[in-house]
Every structure is written in C-alpha cells, then in structure tokens.
C-alpha atoms as a PDB file:
ATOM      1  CA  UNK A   1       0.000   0.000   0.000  1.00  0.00           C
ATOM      2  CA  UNK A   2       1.209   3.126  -0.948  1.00  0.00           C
ATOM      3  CA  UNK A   3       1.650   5.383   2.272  1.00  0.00           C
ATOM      4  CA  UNK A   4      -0.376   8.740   2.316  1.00  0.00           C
ATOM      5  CA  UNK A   5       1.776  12.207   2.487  1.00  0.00           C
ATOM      6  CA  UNK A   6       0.307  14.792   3.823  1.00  0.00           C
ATOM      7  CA  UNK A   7       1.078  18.347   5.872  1.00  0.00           C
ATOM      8  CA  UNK A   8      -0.556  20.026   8.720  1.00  0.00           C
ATOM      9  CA  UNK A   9      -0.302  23.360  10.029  1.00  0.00           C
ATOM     10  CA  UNK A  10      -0.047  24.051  13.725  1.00  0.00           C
ATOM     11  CA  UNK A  11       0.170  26.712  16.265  1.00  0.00           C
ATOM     12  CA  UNK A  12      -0.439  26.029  19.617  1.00  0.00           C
ATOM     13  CA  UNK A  13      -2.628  28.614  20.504  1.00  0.00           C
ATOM     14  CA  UNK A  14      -5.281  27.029  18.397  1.00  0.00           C
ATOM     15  CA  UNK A  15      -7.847  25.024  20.438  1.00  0.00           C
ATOM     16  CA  UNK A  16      -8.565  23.463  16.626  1.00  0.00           C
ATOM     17  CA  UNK A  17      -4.899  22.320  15.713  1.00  0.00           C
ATOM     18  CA  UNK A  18      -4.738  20.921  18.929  1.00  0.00           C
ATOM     19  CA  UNK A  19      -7.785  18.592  18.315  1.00  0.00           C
ATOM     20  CA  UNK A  20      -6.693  17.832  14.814  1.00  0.00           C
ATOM     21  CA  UNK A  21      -2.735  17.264  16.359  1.00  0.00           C
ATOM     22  CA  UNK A  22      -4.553  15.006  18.564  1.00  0.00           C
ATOM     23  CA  UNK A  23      -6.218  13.052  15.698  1.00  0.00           C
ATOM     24  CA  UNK A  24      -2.916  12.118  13.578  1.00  0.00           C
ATOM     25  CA  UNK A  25      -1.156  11.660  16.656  1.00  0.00           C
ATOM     26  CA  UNK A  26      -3.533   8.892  17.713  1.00  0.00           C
ATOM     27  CA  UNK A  27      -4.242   7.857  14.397  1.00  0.00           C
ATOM     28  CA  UNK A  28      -0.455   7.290  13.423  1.00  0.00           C
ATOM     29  CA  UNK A  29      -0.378   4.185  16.224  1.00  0.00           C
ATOM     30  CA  UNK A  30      -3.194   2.390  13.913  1.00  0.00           C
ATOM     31  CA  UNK A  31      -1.428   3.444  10.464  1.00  0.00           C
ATOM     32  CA  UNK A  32       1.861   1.759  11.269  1.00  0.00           C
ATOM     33  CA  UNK A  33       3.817   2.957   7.787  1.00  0.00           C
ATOM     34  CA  UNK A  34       0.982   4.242   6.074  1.00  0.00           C
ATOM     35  CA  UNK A  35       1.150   7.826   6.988  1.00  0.00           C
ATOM     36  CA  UNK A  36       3.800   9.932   5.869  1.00  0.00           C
ATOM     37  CA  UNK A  37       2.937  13.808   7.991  1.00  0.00           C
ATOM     38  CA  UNK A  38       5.267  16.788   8.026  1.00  0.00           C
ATOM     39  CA  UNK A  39       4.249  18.795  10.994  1.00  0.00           C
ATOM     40  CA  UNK A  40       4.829  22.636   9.735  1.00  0.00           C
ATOM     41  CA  UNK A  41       4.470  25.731  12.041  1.00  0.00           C
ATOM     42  CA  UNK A  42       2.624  28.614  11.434  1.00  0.00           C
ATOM     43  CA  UNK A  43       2.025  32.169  13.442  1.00  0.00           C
ATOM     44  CA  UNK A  44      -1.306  33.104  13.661  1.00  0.00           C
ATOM     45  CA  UNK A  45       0.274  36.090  15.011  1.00  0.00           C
ATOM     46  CA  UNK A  46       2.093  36.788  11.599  1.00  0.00           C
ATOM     47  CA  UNK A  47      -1.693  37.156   9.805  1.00  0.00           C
ATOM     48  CA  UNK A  48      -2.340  40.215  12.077  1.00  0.00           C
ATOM     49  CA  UNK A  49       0.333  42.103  11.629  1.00  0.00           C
ATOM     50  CA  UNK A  50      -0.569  45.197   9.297  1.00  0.00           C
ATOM     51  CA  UNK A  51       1.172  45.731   6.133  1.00  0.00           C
ATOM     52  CA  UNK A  52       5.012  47.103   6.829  1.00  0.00           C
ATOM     53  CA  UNK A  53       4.840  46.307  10.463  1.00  0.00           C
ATOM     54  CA  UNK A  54       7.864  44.378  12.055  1.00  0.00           C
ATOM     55  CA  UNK A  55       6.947  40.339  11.407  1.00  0.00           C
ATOM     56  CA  UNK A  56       6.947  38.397  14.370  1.00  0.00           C
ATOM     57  CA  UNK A  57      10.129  36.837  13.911  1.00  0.00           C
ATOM     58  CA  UNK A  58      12.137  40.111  13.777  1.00  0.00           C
ATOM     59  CA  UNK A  59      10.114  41.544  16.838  1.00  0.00           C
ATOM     60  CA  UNK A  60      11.752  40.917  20.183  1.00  0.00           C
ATOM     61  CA  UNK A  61       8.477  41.669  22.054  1.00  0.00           C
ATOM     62  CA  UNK A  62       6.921  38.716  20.082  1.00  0.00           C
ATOM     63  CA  UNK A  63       9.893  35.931  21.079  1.00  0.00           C
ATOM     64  CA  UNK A  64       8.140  34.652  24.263  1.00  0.00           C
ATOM     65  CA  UNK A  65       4.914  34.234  22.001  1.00  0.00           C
ATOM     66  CA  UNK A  66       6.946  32.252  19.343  1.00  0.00           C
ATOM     67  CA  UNK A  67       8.691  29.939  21.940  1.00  0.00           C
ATOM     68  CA  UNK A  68       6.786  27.141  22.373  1.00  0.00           C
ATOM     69  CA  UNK A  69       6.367  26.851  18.427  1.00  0.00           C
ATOM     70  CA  UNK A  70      10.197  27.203  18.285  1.00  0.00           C
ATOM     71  CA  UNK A  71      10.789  24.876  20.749  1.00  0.00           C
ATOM     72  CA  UNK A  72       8.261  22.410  19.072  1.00  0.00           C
ATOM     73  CA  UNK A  73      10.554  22.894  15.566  1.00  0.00           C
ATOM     74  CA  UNK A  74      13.905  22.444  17.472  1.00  0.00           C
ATOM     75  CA  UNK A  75      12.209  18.654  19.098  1.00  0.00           C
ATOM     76  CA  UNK A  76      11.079  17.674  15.971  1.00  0.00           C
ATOM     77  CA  UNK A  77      14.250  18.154  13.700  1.00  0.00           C
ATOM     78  CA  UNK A  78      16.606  16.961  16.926  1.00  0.00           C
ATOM     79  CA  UNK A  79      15.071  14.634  18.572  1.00  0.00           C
ATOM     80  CA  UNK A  80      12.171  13.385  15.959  1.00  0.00           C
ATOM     81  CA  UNK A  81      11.175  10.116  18.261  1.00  0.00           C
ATOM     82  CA  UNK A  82      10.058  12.598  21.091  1.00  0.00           C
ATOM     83  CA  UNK A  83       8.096  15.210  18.775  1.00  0.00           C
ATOM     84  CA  UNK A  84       4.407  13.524  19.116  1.00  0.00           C
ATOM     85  CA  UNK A  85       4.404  13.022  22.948  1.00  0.00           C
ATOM     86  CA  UNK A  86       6.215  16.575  22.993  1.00  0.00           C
ATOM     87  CA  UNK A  87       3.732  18.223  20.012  1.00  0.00           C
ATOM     88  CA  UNK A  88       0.744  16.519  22.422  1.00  0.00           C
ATOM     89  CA  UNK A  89       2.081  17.625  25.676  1.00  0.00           C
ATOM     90  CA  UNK A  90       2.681  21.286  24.408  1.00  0.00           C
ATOM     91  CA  UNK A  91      -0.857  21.509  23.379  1.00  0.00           C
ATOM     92  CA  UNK A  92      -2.244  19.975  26.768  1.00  0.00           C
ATOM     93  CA  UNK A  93      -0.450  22.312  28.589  1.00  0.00           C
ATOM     94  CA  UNK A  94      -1.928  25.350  26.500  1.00  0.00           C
ATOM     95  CA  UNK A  95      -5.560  23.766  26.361  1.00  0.00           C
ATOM     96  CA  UNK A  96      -6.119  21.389  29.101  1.00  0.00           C
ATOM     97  CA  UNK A  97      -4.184  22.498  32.129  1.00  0.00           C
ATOM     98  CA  UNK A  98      -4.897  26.273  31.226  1.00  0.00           C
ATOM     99  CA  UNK A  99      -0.654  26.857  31.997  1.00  0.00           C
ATOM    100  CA  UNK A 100       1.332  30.031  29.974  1.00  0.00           C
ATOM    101  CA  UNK A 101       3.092  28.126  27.386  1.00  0.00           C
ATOM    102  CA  UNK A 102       4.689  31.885  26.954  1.00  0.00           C
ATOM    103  CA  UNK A 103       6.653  30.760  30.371  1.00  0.00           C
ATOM    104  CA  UNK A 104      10.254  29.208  30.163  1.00  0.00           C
ATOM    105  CA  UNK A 105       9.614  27.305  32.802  1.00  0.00           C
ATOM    106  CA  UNK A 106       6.211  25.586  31.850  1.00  0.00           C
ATOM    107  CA  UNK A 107       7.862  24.849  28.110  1.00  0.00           C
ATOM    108  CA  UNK A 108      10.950  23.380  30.438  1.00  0.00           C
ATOM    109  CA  UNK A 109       8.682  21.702  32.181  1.00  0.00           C
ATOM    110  CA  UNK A 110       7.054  19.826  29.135  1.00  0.00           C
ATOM    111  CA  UNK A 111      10.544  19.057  27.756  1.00  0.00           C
ATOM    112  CA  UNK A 112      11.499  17.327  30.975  1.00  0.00           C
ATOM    113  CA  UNK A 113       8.620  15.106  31.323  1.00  0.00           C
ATOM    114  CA  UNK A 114       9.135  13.706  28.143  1.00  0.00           C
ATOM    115  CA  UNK A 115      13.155  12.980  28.951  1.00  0.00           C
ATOM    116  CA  UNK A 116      14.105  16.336  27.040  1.00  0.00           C
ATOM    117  CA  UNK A 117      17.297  18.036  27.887  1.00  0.00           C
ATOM    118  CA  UNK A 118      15.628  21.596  28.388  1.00  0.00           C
ATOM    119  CA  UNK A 119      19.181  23.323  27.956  1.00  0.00           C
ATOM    120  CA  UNK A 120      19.767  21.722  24.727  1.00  0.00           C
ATOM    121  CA  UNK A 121      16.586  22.073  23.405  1.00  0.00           C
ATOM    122  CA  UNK A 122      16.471  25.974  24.292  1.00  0.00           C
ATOM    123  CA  UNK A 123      20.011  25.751  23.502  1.00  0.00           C
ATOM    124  CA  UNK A 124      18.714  25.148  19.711  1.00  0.00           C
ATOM    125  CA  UNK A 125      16.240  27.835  19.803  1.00  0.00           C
ATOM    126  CA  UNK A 126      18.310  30.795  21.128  1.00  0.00           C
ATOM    127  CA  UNK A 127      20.888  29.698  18.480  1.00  0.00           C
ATOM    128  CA  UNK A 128      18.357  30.847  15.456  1.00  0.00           C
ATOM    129  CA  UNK A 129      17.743  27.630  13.206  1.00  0.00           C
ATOM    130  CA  UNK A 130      13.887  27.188  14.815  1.00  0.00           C
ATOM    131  CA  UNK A 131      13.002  30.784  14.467  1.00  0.00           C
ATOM    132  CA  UNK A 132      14.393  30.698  10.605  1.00  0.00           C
ATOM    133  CA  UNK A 133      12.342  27.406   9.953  1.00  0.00           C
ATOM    134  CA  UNK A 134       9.576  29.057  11.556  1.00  0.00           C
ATOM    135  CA  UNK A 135       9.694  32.115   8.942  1.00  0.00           C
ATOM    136  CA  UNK A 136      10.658  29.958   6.218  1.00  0.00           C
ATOM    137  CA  UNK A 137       7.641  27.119   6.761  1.00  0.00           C
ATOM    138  CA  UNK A 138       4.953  29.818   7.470  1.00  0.00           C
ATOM    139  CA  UNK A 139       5.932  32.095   4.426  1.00  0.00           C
ATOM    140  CA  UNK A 140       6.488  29.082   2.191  1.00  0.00           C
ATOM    141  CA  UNK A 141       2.266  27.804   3.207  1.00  0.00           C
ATOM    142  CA  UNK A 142       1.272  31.506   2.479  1.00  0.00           C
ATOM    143  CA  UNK A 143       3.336  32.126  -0.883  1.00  0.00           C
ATOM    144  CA  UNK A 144       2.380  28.079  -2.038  1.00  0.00           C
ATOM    145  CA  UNK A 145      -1.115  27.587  -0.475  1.00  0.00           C
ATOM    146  CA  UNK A 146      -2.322  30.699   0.478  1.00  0.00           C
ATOM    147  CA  UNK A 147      -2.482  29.349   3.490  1.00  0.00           C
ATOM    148  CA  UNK A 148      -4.260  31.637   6.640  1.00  0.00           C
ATOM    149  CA  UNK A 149      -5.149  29.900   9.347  1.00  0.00           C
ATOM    150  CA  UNK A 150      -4.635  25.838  11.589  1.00  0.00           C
ATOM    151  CA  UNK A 151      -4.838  23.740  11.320  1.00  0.00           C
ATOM    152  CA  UNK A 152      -4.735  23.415   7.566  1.00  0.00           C
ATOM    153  CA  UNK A 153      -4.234  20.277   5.178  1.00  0.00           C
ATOM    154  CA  UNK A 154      -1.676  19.814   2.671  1.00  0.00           C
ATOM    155  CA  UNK A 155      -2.360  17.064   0.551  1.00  0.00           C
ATOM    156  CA  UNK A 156      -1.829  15.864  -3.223  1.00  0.00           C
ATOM    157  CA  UNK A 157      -1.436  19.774  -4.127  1.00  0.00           C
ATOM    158  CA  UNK A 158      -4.978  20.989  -2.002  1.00  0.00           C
ATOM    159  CA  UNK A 159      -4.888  22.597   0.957  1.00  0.00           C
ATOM    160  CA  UNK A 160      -7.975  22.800   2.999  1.00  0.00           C
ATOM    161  CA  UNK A 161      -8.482  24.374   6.277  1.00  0.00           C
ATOM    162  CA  UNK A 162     -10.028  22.166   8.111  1.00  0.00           C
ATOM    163  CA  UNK A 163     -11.815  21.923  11.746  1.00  0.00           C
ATOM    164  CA  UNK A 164     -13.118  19.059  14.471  1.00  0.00           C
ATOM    165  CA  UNK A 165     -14.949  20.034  17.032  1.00  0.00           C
ATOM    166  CA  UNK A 166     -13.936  16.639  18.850  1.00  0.00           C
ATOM    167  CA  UNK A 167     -11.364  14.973  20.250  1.00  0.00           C
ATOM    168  CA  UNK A 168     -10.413  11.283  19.689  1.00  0.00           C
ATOM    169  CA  UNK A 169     -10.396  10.448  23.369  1.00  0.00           C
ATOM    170  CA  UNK A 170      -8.318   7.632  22.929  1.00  0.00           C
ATOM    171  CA  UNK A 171      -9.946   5.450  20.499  1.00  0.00           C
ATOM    172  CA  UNK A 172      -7.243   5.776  17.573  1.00  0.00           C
ATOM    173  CA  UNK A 173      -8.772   3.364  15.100  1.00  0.00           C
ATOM    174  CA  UNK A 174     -11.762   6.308  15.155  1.00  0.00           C
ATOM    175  CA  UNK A 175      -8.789   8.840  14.942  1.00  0.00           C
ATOM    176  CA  UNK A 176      -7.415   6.752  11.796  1.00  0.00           C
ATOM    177  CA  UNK A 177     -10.874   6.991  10.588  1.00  0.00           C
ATOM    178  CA  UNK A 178     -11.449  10.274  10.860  1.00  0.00           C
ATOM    179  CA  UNK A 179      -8.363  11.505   9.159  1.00  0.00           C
ATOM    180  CA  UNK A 180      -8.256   9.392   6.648  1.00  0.00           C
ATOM    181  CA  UNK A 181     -12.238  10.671   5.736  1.00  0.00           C
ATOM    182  CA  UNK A 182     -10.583  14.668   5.712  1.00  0.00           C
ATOM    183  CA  UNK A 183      -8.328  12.984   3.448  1.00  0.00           C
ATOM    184  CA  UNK A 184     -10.267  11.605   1.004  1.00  0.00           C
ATOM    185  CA  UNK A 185     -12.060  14.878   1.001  1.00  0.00           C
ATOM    186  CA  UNK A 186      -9.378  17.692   0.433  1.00  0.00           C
ATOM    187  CA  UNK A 187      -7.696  14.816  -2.408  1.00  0.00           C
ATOM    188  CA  UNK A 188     -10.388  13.509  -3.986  1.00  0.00           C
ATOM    189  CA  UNK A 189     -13.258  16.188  -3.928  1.00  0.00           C
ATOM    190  CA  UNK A 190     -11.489  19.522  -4.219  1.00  0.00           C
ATOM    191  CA  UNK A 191     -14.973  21.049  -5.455  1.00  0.00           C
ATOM    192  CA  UNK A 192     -16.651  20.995  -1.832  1.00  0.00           C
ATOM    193  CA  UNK A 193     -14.967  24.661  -1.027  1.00  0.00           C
ATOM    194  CA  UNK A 194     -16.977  25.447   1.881  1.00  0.00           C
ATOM    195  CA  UNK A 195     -19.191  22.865   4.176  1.00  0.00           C
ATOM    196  CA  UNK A 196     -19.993  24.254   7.760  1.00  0.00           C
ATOM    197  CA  UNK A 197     -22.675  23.053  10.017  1.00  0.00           C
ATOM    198  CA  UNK A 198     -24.214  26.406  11.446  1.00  0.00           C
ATOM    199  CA  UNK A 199     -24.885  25.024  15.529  1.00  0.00           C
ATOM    200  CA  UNK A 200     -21.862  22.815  16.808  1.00  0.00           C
ATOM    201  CA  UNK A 201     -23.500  19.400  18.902  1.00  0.00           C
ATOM    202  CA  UNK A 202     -22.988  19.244  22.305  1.00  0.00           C
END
C-alpha cells in the first residue's frame, strides 16, 4: 500500500490544531507505515500584523509568544522520536491544564517530562535555526497555499483548512478513521470549497 503524504499546520494557541494534532497523533499508532505527515508551524500572530509592520520573527516583544512553536521545531528536527508526545504535551499544557506556554519554565517543564534536555533544546532555539524554519515554513504555506489559518491540510497539491470540534479520546482506530475521511475529502473532492454546520453538537 502506498503510504499517504500529507502536511498540517499548527500553532499552539489554536484550540482546533490541537484537536486535529490530537487526531494524527492517535491515528499514526493504527497506520503503522501508512502515513507519511510533516508537521509545519505557522504564526497566527504573523496574519495580524498590518502591512510594513515588524513580522513576528524580527520583533523581540513577540519571542516569548513564538517559543513554544520554536521549541516544538527544534524537538522535531533533533530529537524526531520525542516530537508527538512533545507536540501533544505542548498543546495539553496550552488547552487542558490552562498553563502560559509563553513561560520558560512551563515549556521546560514539558521538555522534561518527556526525557528532554531543556538546555539543549532551548540551547537550539536561542541559536536561530527554529526561528528561521519558523519564517521559512509559514511564508512558504502563504506564498504556495495561500495558506491563513490551523490547522490546515496539505495534501496531493490541495490545501484545505479544516476543523473538528472533537477529540479522539483515545480510540485511535476512530482517529485513523477520521483523518483518513478529511483525506479523502481535500484529495479527492477539491470542489466541496466550503461545508460548515451552522450550531456545533454538544
């Protein structure tokens, strides 16, 4: 079976990234070799700044807001085996425990939890090569995609913002499921532009 390649867009500010992250995450235990996901970052910040303002990655007010992305870009190109656990954990902390993810300490605290090397990992970010991906990643959705918000869907040349309004709560063969259905829609029906139920269920 050929394996599926596809992108998603994340920033963990985004209560809707987090529950697609969630969904591949999962998902990926049921899909052994079948998935093939690049995780790429992208500021939600950067969309709001005004034309000729200072982009987020050249403003040092904004480099606490940018850290936990950075950080998330410096664990998944150095140490790609902890990336999920860290990608889910990062989220949590933002979403679930309610914790600043703009704090050194609570980002720290993630990375240790997860047998991270904090120094090292910041180590990586202060040196530049996150914050550069970070630019590069996020310009290169915009200029290719038009990409403008997360989490969005990069797949066989579409790119579809997409969102869940649930979680997987565990059950990754639904996860699987689920993904693989967003799949089939942003490859193989790139017609449906727009489809979006006007009451969410409780």
């Amino acid at each position: 079976m050929t394996a599926r390649e596809f992108a998603v867009t994340w920033d963990y500010r985004c209560p809707f990234a987090r529950n697609f992250a969630e969904h591949v995450l999962l998902g990926q235990t049921e899909a052994d070799d079948d998935w093939r996901v690049r995780w790429v970052p992208f500021s939600l910040n950067q969309t709001k700044v005004a034309e000729g303002g200072t982009d987020v990655w050249d403003d040092p007010e904004m480099a606490a807001t940018r850290m936990a992305v950075e950080v998330g870009i410096a664990v998944r190109d150095g140490w790609p085996d902890a990336f999920p656990a860290v990608h889910r954990a990062l989220f949590a902390a933002r979403h679930d425990h309610g914790l600043d993810i703009r704090d050194h300490d609570v980002v720290a605290g993630v990375l240790a939890t997860h047998g991270l090397d904090a120094d090292k990992v910041f180590n990586e970010v202060l040196d530049g090569g996150p914050r550069d991906a970070f630019r590069a990643e996020h310009q290169a959705a915009v200029a290719e995609h038009r990409v403008f918000g997360v989490p969005t869907v990069i797949a066989g040349g579409q790119a579809v913002f997409i969102r869940l309004v649930h979680r997987p709560a565990g059950d990754a063969a639904e996860a699987r499921a689920t993904v693989e259905r967003c799949l089939d829609l942003v490859t193989g029906w790139p017609n449906l532009n727009e489809f979006k139920h006007t009451t969410i269920p409780h």
